[in-house]
C-alpha atoms as a PDB file:
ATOM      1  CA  UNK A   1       0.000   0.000   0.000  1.00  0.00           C
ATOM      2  CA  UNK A   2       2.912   2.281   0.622  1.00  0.00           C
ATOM      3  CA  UNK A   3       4.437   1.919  -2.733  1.00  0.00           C
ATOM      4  CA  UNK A   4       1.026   2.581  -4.473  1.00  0.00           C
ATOM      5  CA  UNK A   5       0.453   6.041  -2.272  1.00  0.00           C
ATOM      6  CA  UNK A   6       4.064   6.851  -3.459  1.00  0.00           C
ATOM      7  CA  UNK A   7       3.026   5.926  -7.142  1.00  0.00           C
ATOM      8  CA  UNK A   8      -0.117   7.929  -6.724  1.00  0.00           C
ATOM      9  CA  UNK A   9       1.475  10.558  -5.522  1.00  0.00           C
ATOM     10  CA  UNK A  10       4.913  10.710  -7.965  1.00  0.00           C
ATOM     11  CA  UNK A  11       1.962  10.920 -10.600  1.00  0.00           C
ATOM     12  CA  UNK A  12      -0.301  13.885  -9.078  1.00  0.00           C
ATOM     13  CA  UNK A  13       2.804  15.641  -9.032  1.00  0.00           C
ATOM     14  CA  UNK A  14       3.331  14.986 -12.657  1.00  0.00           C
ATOM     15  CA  UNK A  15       0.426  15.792 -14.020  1.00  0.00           C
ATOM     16  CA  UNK A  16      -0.746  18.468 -12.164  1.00  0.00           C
ATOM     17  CA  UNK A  17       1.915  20.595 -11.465  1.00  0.00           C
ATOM     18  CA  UNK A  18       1.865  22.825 -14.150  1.00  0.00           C
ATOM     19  CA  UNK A  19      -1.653  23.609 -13.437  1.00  0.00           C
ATOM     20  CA  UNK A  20      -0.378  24.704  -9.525  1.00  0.00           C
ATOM     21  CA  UNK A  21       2.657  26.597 -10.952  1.00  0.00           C
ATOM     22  CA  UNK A  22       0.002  28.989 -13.163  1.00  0.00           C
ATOM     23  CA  UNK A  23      -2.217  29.713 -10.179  1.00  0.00           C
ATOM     24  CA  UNK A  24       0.743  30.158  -7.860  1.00  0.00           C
ATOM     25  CA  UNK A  25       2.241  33.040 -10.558  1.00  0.00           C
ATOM     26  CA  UNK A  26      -0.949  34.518 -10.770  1.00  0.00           C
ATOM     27  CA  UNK A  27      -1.045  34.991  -6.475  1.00  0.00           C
ATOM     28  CA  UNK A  28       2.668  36.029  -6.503  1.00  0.00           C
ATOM     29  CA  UNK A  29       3.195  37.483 -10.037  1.00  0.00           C
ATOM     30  CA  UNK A  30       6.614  36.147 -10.007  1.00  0.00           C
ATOM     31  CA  UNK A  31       8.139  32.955 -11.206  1.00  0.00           C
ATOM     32  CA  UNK A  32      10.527  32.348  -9.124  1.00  0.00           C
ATOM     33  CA  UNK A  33       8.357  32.745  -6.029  1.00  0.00           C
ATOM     34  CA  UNK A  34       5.532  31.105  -7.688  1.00  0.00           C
ATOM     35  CA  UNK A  35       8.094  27.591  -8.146  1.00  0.00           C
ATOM     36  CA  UNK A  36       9.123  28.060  -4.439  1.00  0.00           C
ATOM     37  CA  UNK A  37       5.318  28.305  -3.143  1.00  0.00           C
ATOM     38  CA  UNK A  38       4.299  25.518  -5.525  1.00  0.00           C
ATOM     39  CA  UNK A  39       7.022  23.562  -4.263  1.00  0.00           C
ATOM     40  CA  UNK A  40       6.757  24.044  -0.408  1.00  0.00           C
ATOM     41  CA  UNK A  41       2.910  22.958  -0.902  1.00  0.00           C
ATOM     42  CA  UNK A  42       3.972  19.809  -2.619  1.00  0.00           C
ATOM     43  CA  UNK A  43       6.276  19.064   0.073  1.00  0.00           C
ATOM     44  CA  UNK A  44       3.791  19.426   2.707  1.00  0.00           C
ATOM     45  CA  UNK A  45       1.261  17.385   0.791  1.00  0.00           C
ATOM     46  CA  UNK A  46       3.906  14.651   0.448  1.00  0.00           C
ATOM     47  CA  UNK A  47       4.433  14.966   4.862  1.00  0.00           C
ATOM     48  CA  UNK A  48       1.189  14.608   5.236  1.00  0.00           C
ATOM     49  CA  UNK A  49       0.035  11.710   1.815  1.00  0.00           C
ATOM     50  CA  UNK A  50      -0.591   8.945   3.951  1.00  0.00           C
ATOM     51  CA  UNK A  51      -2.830  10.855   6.874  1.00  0.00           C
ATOM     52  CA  UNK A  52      -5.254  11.556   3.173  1.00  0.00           C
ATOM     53  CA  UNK A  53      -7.668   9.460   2.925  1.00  0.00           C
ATOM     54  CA  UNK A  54      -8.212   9.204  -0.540  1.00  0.00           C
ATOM     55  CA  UNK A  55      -5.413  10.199  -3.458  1.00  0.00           C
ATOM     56  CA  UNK A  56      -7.752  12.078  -4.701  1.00  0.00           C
ATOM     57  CA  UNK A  57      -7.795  14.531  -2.124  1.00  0.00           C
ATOM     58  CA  UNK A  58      -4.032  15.613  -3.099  1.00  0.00           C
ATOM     59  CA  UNK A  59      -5.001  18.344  -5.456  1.00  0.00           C
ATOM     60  CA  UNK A  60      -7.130  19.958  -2.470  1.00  0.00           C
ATOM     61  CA  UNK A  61      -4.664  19.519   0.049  1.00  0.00           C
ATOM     62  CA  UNK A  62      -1.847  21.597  -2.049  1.00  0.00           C
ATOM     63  CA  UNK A  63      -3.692  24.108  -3.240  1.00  0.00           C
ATOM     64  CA  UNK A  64      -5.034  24.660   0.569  1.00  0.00           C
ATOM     65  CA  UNK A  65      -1.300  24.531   1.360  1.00  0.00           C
ATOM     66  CA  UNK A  66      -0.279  27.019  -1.370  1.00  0.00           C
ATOM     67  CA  UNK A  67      -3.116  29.522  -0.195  1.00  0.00           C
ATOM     68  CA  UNK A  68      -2.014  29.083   3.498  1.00  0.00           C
ATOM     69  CA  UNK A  69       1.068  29.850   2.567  1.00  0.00           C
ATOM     70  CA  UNK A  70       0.745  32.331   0.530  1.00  0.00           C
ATOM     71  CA  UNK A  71      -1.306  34.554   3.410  1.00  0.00           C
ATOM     72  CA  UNK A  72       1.853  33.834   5.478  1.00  0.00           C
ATOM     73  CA  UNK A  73       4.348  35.101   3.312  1.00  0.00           C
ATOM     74  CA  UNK A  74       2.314  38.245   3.249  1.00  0.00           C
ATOM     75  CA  UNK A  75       2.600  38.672   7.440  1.00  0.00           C
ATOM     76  CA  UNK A  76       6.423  38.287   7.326  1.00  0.00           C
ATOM     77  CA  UNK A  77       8.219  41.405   6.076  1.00  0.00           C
ATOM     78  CA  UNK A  78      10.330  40.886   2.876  1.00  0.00           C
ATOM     79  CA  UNK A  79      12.093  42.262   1.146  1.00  0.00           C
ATOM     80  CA  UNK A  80      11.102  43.317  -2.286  1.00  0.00           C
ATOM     81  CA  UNK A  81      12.998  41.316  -5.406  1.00  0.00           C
ATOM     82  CA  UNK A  82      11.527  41.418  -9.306  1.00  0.00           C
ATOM     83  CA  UNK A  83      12.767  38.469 -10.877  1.00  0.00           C
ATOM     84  CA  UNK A  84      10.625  38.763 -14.714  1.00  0.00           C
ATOM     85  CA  UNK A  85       9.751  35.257 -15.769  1.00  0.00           C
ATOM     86  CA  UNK A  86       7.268  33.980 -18.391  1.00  0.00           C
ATOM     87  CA  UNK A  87       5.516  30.636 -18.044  1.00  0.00           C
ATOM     88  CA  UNK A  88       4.528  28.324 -21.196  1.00  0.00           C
ATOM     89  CA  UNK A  89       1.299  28.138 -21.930  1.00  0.00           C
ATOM     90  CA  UNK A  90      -0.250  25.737 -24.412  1.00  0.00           C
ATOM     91  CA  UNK A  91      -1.161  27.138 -28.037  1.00  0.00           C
ATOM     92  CA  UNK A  92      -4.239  26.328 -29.458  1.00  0.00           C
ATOM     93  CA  UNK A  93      -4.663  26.047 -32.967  1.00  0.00           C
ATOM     94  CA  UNK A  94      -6.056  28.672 -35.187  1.00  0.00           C
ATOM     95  CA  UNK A  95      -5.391  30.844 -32.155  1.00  0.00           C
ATOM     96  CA  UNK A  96      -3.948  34.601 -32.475  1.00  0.00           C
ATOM     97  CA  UNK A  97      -1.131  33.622 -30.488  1.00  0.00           C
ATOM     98  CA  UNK A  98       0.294  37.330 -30.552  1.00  0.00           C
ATOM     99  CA  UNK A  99      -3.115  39.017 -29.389  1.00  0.00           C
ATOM    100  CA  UNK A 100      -2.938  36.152 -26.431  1.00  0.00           C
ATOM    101  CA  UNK A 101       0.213  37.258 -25.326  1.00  0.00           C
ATOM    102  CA  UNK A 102      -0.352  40.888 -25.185  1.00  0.00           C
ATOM    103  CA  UNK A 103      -4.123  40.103 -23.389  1.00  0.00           C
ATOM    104  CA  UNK A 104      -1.772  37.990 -20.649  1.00  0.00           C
ATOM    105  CA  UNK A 105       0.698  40.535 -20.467  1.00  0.00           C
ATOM    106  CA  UNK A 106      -2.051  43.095 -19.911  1.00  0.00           C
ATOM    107  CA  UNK A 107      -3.479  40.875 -17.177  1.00  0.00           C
ATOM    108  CA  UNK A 108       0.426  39.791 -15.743  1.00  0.00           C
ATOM    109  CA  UNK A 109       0.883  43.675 -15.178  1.00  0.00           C
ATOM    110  CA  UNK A 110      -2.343  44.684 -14.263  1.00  0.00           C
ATOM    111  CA  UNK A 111      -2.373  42.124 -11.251  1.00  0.00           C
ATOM    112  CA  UNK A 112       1.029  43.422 -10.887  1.00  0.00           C
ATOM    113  CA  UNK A 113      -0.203  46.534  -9.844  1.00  0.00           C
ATOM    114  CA  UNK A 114      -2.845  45.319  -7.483  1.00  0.00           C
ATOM    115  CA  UNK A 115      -2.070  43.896  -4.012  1.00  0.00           C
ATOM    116  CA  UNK A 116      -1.172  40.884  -2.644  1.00  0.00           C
ATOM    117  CA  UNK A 117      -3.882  40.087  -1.048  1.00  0.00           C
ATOM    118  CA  UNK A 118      -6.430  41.722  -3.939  1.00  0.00           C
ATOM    119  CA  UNK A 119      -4.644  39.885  -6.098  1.00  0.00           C
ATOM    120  CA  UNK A 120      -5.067  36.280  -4.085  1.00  0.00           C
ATOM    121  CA  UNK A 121      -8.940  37.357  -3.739  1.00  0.00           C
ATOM    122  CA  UNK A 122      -9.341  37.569  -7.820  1.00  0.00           C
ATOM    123  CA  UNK A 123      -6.888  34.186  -8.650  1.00  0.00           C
ATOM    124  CA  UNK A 124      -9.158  32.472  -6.137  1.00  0.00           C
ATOM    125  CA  UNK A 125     -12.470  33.622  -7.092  1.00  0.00           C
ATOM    126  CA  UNK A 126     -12.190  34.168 -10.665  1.00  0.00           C
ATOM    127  CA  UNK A 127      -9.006  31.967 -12.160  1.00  0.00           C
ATOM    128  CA  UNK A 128      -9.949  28.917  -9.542  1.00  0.00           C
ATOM    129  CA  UNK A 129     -13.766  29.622  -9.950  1.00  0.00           C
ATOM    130  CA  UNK A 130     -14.354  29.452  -6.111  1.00  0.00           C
ATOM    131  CA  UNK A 131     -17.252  30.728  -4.009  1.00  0.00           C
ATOM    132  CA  UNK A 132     -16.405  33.689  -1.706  1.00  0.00           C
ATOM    133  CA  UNK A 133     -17.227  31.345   0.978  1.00  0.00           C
ATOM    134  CA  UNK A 134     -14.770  28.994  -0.060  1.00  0.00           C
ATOM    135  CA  UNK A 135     -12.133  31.758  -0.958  1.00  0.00           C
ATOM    136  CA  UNK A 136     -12.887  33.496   2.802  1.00  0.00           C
ATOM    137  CA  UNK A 137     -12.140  29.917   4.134  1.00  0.00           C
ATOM    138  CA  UNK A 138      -8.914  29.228   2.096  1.00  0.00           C
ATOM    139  CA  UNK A 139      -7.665  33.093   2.905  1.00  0.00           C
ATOM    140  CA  UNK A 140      -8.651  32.661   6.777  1.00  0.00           C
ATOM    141  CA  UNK A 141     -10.768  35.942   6.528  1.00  0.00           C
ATOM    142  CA  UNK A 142     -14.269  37.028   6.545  1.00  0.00           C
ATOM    143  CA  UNK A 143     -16.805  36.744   3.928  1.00  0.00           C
ATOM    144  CA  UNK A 144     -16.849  40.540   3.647  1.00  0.00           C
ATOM    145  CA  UNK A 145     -13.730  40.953   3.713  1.00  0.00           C
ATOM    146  CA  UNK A 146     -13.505  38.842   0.331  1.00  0.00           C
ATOM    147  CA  UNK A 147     -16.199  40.801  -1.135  1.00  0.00           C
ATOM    148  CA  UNK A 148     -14.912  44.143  -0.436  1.00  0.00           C
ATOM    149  CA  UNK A 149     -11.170  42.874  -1.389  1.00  0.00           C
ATOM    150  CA  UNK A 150     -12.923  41.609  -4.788  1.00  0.00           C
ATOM    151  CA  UNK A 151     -15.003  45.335  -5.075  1.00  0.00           C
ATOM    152  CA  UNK A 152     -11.732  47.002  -4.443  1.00  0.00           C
ATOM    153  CA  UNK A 153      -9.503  44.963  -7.039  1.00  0.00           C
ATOM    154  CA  UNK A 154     -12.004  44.833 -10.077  1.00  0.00           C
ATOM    155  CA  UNK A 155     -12.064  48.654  -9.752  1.00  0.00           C
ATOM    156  CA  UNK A 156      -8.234  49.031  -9.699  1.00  0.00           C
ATOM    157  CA  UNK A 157      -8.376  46.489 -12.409  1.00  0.00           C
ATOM    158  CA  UNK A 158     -10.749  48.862 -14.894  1.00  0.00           C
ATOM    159  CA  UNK A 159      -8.981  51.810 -13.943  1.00  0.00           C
ATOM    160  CA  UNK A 160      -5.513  50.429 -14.765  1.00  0.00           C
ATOM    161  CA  UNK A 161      -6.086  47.763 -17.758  1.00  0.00           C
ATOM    162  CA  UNK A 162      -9.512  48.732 -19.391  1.00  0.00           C
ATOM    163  CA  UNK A 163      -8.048  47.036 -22.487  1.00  0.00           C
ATOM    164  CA  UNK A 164      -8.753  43.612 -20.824  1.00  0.00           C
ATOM    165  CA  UNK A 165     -12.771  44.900 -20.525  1.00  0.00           C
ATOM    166  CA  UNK A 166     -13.014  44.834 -23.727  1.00  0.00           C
ATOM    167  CA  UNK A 167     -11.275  41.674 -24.181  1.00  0.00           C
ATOM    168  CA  UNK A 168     -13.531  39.818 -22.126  1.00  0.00           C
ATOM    169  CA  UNK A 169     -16.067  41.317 -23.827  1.00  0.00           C
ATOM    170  CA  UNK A 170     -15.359  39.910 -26.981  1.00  0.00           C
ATOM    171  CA  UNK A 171     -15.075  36.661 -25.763  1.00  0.00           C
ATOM    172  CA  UNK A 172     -18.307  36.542 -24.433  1.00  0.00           C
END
């Protein structure tokens, strides 16, 4: 049983951890920091793999773990490093693959801009699709906390990056 946990888990990390490293660069906006959170969540996952009940339950337990940690990082004081760093993302056919990259650019700089703990609110409600319930649980604050934190960001957002606006709107 303890080789098949292992197995189960060598795979998770496989096949799931790009998926982590985007939504840890879009709470820290840095890819560097976003591979050490990402990291540090898998290793406390793999601590704690055989208190899980099911394997399934890996994908929760990091992403708790990379929220939790993320909300520490912003209690200590740090100091402030800007290491730019792109991630891959997949190209879809027939896509305009240059009018993608300047809509994530937009969107990479606009969270930029916003802070940390805006920035967490939107990744978790909007790139994670989560409830503000579940987002208020995951942050350890208040429900109203997450709703005026979401007000507050999607306002800065408009005023700073009204080209993505329109983008969205032309998806939709």
């Amino acid at each position: 049983m303890a080789d098949s946990i292992d197995d189960q888990f060598r795979e998770f990390v496989r096949t799931r951890s790009s998926a982590l490293l985007r939504t840890a660069f879009l709470l820290t906006g840095d890819r560097h920091l976003a591979e050490d959170l990402v990291q540090d969540a898998l290793a406390r996952t793999h601590r704690g793999r055989r208190r899980l009940n099911d394997p399934g339950h890996f994908e929760a337990y990091t992403r708790t773990a990379m929220y939790h940690q993320q909300v520490s990082w912003w209690r200590r004081r740090r100091v402030v490093e800007s290491l730019p760093g792109e991630l891959a993302d997949v190209v879809q056919p027939g896509s305009d693959h240059a009018g993608r990259t300047d809509l994530k650019l937009a969107l990479h700089q606009a969270l930029a801009q916003l802070t940390p703990r805006q920035r967490a609110v939107l990744v978790i409600r909007f790139f994670e699709d989560r409830s503000e319930a579940e987002a208020a649980q995951l942050l350890q604050c208040s429900v109203g906390t997450i709703k005026s934190q979401t007000s507050k960001a999607l306002a800065r957002m408009r005023e700073i990056a009204p080209e993505l606006l329109s983008a969205v709107m032309e998806e939709a």
